[in-house]
C-alpha atoms as a PDB file:
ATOM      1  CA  UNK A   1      95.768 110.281 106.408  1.00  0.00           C
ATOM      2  CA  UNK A   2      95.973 112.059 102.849  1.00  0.00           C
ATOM      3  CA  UNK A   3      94.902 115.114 103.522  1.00  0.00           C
ATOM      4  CA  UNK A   4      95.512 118.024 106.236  1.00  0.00           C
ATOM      5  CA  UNK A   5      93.006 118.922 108.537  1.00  0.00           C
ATOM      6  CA  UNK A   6      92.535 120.863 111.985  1.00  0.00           C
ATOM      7  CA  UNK A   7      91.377 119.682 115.363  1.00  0.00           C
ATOM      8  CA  UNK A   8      88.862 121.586 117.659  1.00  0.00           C
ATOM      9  CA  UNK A   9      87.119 120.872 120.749  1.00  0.00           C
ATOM     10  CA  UNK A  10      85.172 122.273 122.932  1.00  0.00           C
ATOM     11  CA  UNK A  11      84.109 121.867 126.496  1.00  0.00           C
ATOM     12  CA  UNK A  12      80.742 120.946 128.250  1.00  0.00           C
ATOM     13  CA  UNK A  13      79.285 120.264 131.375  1.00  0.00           C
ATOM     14  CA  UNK A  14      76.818 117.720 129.679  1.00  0.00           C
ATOM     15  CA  UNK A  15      76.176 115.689 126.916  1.00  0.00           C
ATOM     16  CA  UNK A  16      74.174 118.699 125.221  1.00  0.00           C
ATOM     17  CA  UNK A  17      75.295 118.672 121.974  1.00  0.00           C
ATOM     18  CA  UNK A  18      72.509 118.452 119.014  1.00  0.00           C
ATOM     19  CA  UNK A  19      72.538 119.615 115.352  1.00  0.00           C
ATOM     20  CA  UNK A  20      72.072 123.343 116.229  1.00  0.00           C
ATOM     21  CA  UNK A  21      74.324 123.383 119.149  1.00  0.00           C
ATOM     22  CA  UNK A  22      76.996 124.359 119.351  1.00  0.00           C
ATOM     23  CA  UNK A  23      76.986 125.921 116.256  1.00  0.00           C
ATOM     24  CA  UNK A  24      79.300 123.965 113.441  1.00  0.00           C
ATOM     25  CA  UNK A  25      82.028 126.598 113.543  1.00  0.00           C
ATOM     26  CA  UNK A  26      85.133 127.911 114.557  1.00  0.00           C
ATOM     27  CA  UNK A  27      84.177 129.587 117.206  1.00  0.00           C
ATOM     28  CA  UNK A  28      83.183 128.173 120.365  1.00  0.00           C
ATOM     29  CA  UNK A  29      85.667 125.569 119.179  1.00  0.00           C
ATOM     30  CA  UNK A  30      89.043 126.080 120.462  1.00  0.00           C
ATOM     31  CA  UNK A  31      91.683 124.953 117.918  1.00  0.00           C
ATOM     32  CA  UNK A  32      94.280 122.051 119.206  1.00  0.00           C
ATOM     33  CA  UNK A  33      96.501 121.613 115.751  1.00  0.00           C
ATOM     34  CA  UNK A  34      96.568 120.761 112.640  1.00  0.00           C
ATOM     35  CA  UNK A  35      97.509 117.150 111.823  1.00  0.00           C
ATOM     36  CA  UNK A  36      99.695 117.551 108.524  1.00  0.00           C
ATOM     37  CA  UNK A  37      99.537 114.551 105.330  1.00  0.00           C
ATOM     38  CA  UNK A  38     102.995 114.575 106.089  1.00  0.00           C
ATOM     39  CA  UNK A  39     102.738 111.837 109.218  1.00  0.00           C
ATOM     40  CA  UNK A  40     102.681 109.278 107.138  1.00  0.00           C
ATOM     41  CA  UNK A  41     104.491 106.133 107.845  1.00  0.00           C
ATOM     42  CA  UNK A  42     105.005 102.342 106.819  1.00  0.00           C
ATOM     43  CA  UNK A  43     104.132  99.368 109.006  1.00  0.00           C
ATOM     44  CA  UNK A  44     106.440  97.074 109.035  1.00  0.00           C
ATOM     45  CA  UNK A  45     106.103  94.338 106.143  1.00  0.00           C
ATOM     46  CA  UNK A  46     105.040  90.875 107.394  1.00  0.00           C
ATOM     47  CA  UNK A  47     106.443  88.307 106.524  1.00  0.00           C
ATOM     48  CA  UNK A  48     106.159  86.426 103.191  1.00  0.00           C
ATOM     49  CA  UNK A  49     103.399  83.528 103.100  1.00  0.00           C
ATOM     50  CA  UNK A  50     103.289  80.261 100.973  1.00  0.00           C
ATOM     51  CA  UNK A  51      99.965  81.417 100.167  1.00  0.00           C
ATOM     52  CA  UNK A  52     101.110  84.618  98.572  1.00  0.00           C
ATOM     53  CA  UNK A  53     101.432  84.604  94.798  1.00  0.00           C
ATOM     54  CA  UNK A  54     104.485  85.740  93.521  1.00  0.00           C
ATOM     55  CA  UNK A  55     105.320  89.246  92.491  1.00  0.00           C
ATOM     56  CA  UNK A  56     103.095  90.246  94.994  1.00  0.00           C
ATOM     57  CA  UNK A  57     102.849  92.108  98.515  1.00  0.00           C
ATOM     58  CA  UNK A  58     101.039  90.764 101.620  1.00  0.00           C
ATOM     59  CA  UNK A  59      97.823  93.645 102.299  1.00  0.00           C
ATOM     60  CA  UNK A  60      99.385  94.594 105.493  1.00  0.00           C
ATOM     61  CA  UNK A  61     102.760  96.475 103.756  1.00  0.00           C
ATOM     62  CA  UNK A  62     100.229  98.690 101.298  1.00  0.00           C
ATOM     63  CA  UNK A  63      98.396  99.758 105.087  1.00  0.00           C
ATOM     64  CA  UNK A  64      99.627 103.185 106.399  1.00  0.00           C
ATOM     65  CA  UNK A  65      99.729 104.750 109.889  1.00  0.00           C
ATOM     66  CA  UNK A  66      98.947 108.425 110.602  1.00  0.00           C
ATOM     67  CA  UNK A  67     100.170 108.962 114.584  1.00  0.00           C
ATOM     68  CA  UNK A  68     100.240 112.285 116.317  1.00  0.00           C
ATOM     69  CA  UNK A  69      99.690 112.806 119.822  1.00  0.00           C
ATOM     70  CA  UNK A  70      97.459 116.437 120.731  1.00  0.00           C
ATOM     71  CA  UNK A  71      96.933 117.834 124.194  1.00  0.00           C
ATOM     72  CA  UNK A  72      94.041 119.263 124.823  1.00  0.00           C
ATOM     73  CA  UNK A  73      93.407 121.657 127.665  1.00  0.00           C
ATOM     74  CA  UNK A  74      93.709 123.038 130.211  1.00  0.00           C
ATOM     75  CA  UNK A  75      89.599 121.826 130.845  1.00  0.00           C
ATOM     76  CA  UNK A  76      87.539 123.108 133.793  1.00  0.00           C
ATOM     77  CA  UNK A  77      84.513 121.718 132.769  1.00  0.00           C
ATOM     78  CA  UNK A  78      83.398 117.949 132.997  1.00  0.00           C
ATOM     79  CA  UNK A  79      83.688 116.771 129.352  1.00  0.00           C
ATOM     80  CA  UNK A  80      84.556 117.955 125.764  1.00  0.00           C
ATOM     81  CA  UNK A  81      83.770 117.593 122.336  1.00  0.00           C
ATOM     82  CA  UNK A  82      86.183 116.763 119.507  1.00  0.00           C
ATOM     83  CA  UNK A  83      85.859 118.364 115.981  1.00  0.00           C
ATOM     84  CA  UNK A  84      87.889 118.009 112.729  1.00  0.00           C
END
């Protein structure tokens, strides 16, 4: 992940949602956290293959991995809806 951003959701009793509804905002939306650019980490590098030219990097060591773990809750309804 490059870039910050915030994570809402909000709860239904139904798979309701359309365009309109609920509105696109803030607000039913309860906010969860915001996930930070900063959780960025390295795989591990793989090992070297004969069938990589030299001077350069198997794909896999360039990939990145942006982990965070949110609770959401407490929910009293039967489902919810994830925003960011």
């Amino acid at each position: 992940c490059k870039e910050t951003f915030n994570v809402f959701y909000h709860e239904a009793d139904g798979d309701t949602a359309t365009a309109l509804s609920p509105p696109w905002l803030e607000n039913p939306y309860v906010k969860v956290d915001t996930v930070a650019a900063d959780y960025l980490t390295r795989r591990p590098s793989p090992p070297s293959s004969p069938s990589t030219p030299p001077g350069r990097r198997p794909s896999a060591t360039s990939a990145r991995v942006n982990r965070k773990t949110l609770r959401v809750g407490p929910l009293s309804k039967g489902g919810f809806y994830l925003a960011f």
